[in-house]
Structures are given as structure tokens and as C-alpha cells.
Protein backbone atom coordinates (compact mmCIF):
# COMPACT_ATOMS: atom_id res chain seq x y z
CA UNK A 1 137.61 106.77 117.31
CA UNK A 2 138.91 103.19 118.32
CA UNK A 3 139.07 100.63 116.17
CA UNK A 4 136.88 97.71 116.75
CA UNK A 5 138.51 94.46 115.88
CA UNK A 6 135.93 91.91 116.72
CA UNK A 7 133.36 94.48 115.82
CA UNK A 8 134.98 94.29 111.83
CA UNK A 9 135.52 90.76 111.80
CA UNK A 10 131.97 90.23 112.55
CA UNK A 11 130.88 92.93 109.73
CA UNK A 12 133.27 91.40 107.11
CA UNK A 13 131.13 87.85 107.96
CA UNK A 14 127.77 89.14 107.34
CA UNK A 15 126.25 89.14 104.37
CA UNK A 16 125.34 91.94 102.60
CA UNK A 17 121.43 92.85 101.82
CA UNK A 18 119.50 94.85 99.42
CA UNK A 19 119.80 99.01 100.16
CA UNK A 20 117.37 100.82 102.61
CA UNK A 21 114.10 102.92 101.41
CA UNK A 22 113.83 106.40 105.05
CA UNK A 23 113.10 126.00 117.54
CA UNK A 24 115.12 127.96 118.01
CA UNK A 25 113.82 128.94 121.71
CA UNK A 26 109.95 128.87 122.13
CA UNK A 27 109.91 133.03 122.49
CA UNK A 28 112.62 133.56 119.75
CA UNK A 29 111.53 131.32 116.74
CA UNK A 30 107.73 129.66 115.50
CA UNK A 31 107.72 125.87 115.96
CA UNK A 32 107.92 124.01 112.45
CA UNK A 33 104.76 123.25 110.76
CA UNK A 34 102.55 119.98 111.17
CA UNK A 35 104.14 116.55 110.67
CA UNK A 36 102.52 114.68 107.27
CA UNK A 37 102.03 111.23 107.66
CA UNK A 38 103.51 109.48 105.27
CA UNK A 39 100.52 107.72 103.19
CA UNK A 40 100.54 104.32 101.45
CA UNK A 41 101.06 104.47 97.57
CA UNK A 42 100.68 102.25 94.61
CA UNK A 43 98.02 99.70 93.30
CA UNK A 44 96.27 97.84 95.28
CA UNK A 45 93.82 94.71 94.41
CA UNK A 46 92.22 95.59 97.57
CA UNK A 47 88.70 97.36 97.12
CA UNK A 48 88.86 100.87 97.99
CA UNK A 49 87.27 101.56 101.05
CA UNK A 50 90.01 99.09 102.30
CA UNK A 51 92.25 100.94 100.86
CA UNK A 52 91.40 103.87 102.10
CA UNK A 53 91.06 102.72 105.70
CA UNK A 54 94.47 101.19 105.72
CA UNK A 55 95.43 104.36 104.72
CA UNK A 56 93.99 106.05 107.77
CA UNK A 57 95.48 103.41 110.27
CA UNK A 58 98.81 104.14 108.62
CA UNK A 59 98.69 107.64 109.48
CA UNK A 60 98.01 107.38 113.37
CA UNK A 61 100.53 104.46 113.55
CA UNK A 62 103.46 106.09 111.41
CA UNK A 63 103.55 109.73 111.25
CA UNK A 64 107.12 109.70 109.91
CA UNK A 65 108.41 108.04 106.68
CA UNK A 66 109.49 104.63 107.88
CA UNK A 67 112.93 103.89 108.78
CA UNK A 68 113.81 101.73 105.70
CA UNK A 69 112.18 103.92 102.89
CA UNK A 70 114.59 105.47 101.00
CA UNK A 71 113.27 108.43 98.99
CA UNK A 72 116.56 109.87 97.46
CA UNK A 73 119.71 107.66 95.96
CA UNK A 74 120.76 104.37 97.60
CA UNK A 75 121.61 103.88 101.25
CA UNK A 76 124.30 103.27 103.04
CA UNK A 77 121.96 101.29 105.61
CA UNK A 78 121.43 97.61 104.64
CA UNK A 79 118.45 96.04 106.08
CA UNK A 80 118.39 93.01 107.57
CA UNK A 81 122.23 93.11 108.21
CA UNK A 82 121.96 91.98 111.84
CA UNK A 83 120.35 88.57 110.89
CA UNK A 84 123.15 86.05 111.87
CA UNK A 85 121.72 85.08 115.34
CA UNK A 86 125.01 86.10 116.78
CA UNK A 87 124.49 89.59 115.39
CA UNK A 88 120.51 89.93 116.86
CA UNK A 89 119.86 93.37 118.11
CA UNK A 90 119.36 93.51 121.88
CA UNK A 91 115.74 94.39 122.66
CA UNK A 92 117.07 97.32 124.85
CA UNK A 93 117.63 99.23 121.38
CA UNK A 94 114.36 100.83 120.64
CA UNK A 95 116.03 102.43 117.73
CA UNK A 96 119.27 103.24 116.43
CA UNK A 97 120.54 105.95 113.58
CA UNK A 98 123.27 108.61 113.10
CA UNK A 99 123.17 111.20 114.84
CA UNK A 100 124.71 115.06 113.91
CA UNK A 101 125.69 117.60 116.14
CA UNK A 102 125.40 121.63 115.27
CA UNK A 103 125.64 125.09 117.21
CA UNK A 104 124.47 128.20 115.83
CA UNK A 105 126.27 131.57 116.81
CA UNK A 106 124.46 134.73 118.31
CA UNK A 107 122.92 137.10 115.80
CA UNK A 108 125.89 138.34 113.26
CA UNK A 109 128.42 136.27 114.98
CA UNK A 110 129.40 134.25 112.28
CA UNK A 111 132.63 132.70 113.97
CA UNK A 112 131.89 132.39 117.88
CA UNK A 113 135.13 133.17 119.67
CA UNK A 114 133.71 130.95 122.51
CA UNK A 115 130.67 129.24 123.97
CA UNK A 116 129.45 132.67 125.47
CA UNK A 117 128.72 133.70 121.43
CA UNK A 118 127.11 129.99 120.93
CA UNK A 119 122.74 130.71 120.61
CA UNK A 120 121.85 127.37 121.05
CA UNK A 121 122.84 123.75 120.41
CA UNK A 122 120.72 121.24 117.65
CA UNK A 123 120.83 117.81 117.27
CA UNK A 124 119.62 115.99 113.98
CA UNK A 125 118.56 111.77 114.44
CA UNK A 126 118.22 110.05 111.29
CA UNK A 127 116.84 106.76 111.91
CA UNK A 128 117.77 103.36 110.39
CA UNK A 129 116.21 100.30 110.60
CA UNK A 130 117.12 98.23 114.05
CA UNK A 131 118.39 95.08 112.35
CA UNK A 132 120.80 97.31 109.48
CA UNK A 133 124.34 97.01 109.22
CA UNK A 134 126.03 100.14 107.32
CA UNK A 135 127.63 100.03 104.25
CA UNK A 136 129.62 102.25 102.20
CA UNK A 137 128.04 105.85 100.49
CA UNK A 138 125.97 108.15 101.49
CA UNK A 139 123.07 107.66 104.45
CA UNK A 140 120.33 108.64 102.16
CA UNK A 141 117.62 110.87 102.45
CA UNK A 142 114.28 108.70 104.17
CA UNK A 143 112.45 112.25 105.00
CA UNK A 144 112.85 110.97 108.06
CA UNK A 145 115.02 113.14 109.88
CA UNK A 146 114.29 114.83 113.01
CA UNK A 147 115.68 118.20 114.28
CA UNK A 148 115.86 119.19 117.89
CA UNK A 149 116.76 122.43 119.18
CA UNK A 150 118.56 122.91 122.46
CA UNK A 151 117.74 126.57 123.64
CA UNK A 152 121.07 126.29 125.65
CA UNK A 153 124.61 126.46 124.99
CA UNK A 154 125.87 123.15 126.14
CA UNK A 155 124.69 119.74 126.68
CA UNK A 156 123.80 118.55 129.64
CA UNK A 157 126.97 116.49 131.65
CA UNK A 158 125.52 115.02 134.77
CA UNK A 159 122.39 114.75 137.23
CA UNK A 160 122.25 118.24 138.09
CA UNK A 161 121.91 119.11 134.41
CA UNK A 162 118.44 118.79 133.21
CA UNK A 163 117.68 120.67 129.86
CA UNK A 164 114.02 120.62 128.31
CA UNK A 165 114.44 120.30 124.70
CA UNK A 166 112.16 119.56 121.79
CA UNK A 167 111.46 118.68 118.17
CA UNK A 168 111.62 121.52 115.82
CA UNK A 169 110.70 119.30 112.42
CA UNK A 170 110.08 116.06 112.23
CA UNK A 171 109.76 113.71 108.95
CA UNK A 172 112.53 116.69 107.25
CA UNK A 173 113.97 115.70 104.11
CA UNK A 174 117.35 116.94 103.87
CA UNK A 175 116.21 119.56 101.39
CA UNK A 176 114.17 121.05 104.01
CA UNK A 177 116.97 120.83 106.79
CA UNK A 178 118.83 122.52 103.84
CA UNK A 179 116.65 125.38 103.39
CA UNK A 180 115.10 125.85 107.09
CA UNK A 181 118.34 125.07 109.58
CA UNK A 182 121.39 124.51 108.13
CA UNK A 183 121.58 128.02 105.91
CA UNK A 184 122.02 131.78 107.10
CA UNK A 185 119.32 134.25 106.89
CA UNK A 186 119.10 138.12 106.73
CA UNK A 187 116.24 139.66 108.38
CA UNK A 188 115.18 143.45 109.04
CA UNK A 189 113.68 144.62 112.35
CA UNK A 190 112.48 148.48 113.16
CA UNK A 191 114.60 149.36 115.93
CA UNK A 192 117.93 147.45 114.43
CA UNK A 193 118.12 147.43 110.93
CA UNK A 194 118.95 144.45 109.34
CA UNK A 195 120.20 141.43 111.61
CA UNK A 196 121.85 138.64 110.41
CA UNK A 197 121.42 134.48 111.62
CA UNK A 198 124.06 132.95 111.07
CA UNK A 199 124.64 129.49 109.44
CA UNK A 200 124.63 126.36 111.65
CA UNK A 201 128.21 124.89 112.13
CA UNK A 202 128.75 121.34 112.87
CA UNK A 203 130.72 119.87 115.73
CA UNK A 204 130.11 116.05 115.61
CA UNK A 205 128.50 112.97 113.62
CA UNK A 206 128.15 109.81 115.17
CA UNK A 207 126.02 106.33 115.53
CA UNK A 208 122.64 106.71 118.56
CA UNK A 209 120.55 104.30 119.97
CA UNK A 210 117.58 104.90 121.78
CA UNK A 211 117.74 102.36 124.89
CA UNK A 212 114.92 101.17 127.39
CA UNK A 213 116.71 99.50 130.57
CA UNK A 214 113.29 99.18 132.34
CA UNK A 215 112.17 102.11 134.25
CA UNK A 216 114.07 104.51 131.97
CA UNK A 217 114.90 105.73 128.12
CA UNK A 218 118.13 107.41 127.43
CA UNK A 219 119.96 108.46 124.46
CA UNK A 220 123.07 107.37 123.76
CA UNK A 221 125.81 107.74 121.49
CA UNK A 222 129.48 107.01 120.04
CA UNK A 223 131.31 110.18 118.27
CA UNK A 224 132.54 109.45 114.83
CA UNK A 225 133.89 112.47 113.61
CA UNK A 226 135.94 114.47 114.60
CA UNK A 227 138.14 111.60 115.56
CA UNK A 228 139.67 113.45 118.35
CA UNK A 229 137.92 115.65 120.55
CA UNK A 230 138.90 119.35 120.33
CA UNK A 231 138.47 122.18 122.19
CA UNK A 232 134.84 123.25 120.50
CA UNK A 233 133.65 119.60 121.40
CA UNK A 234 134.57 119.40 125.09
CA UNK A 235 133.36 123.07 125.89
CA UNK A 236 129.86 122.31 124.32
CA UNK A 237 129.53 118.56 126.29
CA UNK A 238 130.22 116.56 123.61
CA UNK A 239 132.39 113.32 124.68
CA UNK A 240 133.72 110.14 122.41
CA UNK A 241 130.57 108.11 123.89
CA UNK A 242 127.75 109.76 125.96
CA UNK A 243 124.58 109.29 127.04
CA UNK A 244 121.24 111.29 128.51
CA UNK A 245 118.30 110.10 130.45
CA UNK A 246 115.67 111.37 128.37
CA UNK A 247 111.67 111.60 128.66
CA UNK A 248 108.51 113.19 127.05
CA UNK A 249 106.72 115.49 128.50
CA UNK A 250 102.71 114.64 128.63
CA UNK A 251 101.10 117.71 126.08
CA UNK A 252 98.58 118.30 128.39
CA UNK A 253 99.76 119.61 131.01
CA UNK A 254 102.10 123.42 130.34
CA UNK A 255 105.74 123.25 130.75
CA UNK A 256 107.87 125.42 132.59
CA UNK A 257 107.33 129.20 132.36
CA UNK A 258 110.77 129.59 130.76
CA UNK A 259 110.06 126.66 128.32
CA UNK A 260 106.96 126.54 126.99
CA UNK A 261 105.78 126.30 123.47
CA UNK A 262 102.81 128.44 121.23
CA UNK A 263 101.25 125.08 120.72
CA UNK A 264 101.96 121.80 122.25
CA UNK A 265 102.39 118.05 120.16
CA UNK A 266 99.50 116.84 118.50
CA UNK A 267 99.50 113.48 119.20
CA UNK A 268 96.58 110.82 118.26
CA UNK A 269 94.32 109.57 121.26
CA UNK A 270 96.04 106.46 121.17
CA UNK A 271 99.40 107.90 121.93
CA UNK A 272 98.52 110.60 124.46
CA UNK A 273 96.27 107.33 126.38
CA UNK A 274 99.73 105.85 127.35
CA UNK A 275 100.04 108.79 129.24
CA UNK A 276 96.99 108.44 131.61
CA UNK A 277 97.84 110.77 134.27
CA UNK A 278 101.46 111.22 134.22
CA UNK A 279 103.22 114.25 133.46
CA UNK A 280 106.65 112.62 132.32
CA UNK A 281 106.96 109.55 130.69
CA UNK A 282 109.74 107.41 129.32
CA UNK A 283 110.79 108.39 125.40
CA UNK A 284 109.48 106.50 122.79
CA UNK A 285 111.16 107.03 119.65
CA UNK A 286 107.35 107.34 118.44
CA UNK A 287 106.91 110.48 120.36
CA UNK A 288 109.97 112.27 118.51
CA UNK A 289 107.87 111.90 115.29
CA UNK A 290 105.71 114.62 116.57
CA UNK A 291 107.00 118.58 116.19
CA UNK A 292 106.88 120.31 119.46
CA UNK A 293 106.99 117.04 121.46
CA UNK A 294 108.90 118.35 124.29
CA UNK A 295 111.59 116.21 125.58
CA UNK A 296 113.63 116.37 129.33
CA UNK A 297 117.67 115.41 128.91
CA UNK A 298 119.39 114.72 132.14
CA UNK A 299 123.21 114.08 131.99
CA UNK A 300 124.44 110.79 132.57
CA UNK A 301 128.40 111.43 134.13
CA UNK A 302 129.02 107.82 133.96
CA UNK A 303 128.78 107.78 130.27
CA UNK A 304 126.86 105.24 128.17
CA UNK A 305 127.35 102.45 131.15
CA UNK A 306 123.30 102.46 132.19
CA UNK A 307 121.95 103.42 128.68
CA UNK A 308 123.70 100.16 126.99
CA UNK A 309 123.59 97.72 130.00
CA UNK A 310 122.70 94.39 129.17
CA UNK A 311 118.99 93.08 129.34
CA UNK A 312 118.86 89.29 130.95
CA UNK A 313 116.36 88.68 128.84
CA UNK A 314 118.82 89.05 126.15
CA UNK A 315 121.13 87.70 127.19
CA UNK A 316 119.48 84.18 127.74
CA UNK A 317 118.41 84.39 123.94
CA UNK A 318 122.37 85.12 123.28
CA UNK A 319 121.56 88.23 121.60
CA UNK A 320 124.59 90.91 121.08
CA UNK A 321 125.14 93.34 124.20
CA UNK A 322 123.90 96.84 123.24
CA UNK A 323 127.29 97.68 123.74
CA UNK A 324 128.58 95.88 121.15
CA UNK A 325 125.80 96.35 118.84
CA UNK A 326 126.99 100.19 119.29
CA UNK A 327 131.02 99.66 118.89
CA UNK A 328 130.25 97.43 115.64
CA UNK A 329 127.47 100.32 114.20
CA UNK A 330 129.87 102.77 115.28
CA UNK A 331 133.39 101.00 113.48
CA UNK A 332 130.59 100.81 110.39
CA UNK A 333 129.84 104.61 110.56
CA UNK A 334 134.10 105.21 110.78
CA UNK A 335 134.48 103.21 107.65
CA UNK A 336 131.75 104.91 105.86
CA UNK A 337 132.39 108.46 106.44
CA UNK A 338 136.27 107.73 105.48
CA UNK A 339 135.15 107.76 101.53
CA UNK A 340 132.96 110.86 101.46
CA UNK A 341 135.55 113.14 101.54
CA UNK A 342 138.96 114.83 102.20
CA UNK A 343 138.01 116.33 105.88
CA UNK A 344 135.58 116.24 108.47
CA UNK A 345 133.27 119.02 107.02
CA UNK A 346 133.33 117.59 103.38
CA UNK A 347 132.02 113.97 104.73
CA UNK A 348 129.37 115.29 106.94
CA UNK A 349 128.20 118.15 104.66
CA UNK A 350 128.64 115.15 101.72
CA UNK A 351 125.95 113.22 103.92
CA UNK A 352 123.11 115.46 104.38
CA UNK A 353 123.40 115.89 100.55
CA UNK A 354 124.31 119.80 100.70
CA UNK A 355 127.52 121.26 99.20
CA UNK A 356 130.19 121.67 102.16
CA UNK A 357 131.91 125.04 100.43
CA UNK A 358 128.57 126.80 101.28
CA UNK A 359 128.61 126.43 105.45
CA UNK A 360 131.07 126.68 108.06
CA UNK A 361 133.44 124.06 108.35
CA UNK A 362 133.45 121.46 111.57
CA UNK A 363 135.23 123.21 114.36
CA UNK A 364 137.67 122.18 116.95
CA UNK A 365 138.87 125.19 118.11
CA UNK A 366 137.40 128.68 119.18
């Protein structure tokens, strides 16, 4: 990726802070089970039954482990990083992360020869808090990682490509993305013996934000690793930075024959009021804390041009541009991976906290 100058100067300057806390297709795989909220804990000189009714409120408010929590080892994320009134996040970024990118090959194809032997595409978010900087080490497991299938091959590249996706787990530690995505399985059916699923391979890591520029969310993000696109990246969509309009789909109302779900998001009254009437509705990072939330991508071919435009709001308080806020996350991310390991594989693999000999290495190439 390029190097950011201005982007490191500025990280160099700032102060350093205490470290964070943190479907396979609807016919072919169950959804995940039901989100846990994550409850308050500790002592508390409160009486009880105000205890006990804060506890409820955080539950409907926060179904996911907040973004700060850390639950395993120290974070790379330092909160409060973005403090120095130069550095204040753009109100455009509703929430920012890293962001992984993984393909699993068609039953017993362990090493697709092409795109054609790709299943489906996933995309893991693992939130940080909006004001963090990163540091050096490891992200940290927050159990607040969220998978989302793709039940196609590719990602979406422009306006004519709109893909309905959705959350698989939500609030996943990375010992459950260990043992319920990332490894193979072996299972027996009557008419074919025993099949085989194989492993997920990654393709990409990189910094997200998810942007409101008004009347629309999108997605966007800046590729970390692999440094250089390869072959494998540019047949599946992937580009160095690129964005997607995205938006929830309102859980009343069915989806698409071809897309929908067993059981729809279970989302408190609250939430599923902002709805009213509307089938669609502009992504709110809240509504990816939900499993089955189902989500529409829409290809932006322009890039990440509309999804980090500056707000004038924003720019009257002389906040950072979202793009910049992105380059100098992004130049952060480049640094960090650098000292988790000898290749691409190694640092990602290194990152989720899982050993990288036991999954397929990052590919470039068919």
C-alpha cells in the first residue's frame, strides 16, 4: 500500500493512550445462533433493582461487546488516540475497524483453480473505537467480531451489482470464528458418502469505515495486505480502496425468493420502530450486531470517492476529512501488521489469534 507521509507525521505527534477492552447460503447452511448481549459486571453500590434494570437497558442498547472492551491480551487499538483537535474523527464515520477478507472453495476443492471452484465470499469487521489510533501487536479479541457471508463468488464492482448479504455471527470471539468458519469439516451424507468443506482461505486485511453522507451508508475500505494486488484479489473484486452502498433490509417484510433466511433478525422494538414502513433502510452499524440481519451491497465503480466525501459540517468544526482519517488508520494498520510475522498469511492468521500452519495460506494466484 502507499505510504502516507503526513498521515505518519501526524501519528508519531499523538500521544499514546491506555490499550482497548472489544451462512453459508440460506438453503445450504443454518444461520448462527442468537446474539448474547453483553451484560454489565462487577460491584455496584447501586441497590439492586437498579442494578438489575441497568442491566436490562444495556442489553437492548448494546447487543455486542462494546468496541473498546478487550477480553483477550492487550490491543493494538488505543482509545482516545484521535484527541488532538486536528486529529477529530469526521462525523461521517459511524464506525471504523479492520476488516478481513476470505473465500471458501466448493465441497472437496481444497485449492480452487479459479473463481468458478470459489462457494462463496465472507467478510469479518472487527470494530474499534471511532476516536483510536493503532498501535503495534495484535488487534485483540473484543468478542466483537462480526462474520458475513456472501452466497456469491465475487464482490459486487458497480451499480448493476447488487448482492444481498447478511450476518452469519455476530459478537464471535475469535475462538468461535476459529472453530465455526475458519476450519475444515468432514461430513457424511446418504447418497455421497463423506463430503468434505474445505477451510476458509484469506485474500485481504485492511482498515473499514462505515460512512453516512446523508441519504446513504456505504462501506468502505483501504487493502493492507497483500500489498500488491494479485490475480486471486482482482478476480474476486477486491481493489487497493473500495467501497459499497450498503443497507438493511426491514425483518418484516420476506426477502427475495432466492435469498431468504429460516428466521429473520430479532431486533428490539426500538430498533425495528426506525423502520416504520420502509422496506430498506440506511446501515447502522447497530443493525450488524444482529445475526441474520440481512444487508443489500451495491458496487460503487468510482471507488471510495462518495463513501469518504467530506461533511460541511465538518469541515466548519476543522475536523479531519474521512479520507484522511482512512489513509492515516490505514498507514497505522501497514505498520502494525509488518511485526506479526514473516508473510502475509503468518500476520493475518497471527491476528485472529489462530496458528497460520493449520489453514491455507493468503493467495494471489489461482
Amino acid at each position: 500500500m502507499t505510504s502516507h507521509k503526513s498521515a505518519a507525521k501526524k501519528q508519531e505527534q499523538s500521544s499514546s493512550a491506555p490499550p482497548a477492552k472489544a451462512a453459508n447460503a440460506a438453503k445450504e447452511a443454518p444461520p448462527g445462533a442468537k446474539h448474547k448481549a453483553d451484560e454489565a459486571g462487577g460491584s455496584s453500590p447501586s441497590p439492586k433493582r437498579t442494578k438489575k434494570k441497568d442491566e436490562k437497558e444495556t442489553k437492548l442498547k448494546q447487543p455486542a461487546h462494546k468496541n473498546g472492551d478487550k477480553k483477550n491480551g492487550i490491543s493494538a487499538a488505543k482509545p482516545h488516540g484521535r484527541d488532538d483537535d486536528s486529529q477529530a474523527v469526521p462525523s461521517s464515520i459511524l464506525e471504523k475497524g479492520i476488516i478481513y477478507f476470505f473465500f471458501r472453495g466448493r465441497v472437496n476443492v481444497d485449492e480452487p483453480s479459479g473463481v468458478s471452484e470459489i462457494a462463496r465470499s465472507h467478510i469479518i469487521l472487527r470494530p474499534i473505537d471511532k476516536d483510536a489510533k493503532l498501535g503495534s501487536g495484535t488487534i485483540g479479541d473484543a468478542a466483537n467480531s462480526r462474520l458475513c457471508l456472501i452466497p456469491k463468488k465475487t464482490l459486487p464492482q458497480s451499480g448493476r451489482d447488487r448482492w444481498i448479504a447478511f450476518v452469519e455471527k455476530s459478537g464471535a470471539s475469535f475462538q468461535q470464528l476459529k472453530d465455526e468458519f475458519l476450519a475444515s469439516s468432514d461430513y457424511a451424507t446418504k447418497t455421497a458418502g463423506t463430503r468434505h468443506a474445505p477451510a476458509a482461505t484469506p485474500v485481504g486485511e485492511g482498515v473499514y469505515a462505515i460512512t453516512s453522507t446523508g441519504r446513504e451508508s456505504h462501506l468502505a475500505y483501504l487493502l493492507t495486505l497483500p500489498e500488491e494486488l494479485g490475480e486471486v484479489q482482482r478476480e474476486i473484486g477486491l481493489k487497493e480502496k473500495g467501497s459499497f452502498i450498503i443497507t438493511t433490509k426491514n425483518p418484516k417484510y420476506p426477502g427475495p425468493a432466492n435469498a431468504r433466511l429460516p428466521k429473520a433478525a430479532e431486533y428490539p422494538k426500538e430498533l425495528l420502530k426506525e423502520f416504520r414502513s420502509l422496506r430498506w433502510v440506511s446501515t447502522q452499524p447497530k443493525h450488524l450486531d444482529y445475526v441474520n440481519t440481512q444487508f443489500l451491497l451495491v458496487g460503487e465503480s468510482s471507488g471510495v470517492d462518495k463513501a469518504l466525501e467530506p461533511q460541511k459540517e465538518d469541515q466548519k468544526e476543522g475536523k479531519a476529512e474521512p479520507a484522511e482519517e482512512m489513509e492515516m488508520l490505514e498507514d497505522e494498520d501497514a505498520q502494525r501488521m509488518k511485526g506479526l510475522g514473516d508473510d502475509d498469511s503468518g500476520r493475518i492468521f497471527a491476528d485472529l489469534q489462530v496458528h497460520a500452519g493449520d489453514y491455507p495460506k493468503l493467495q494471489t494466484t489461482f
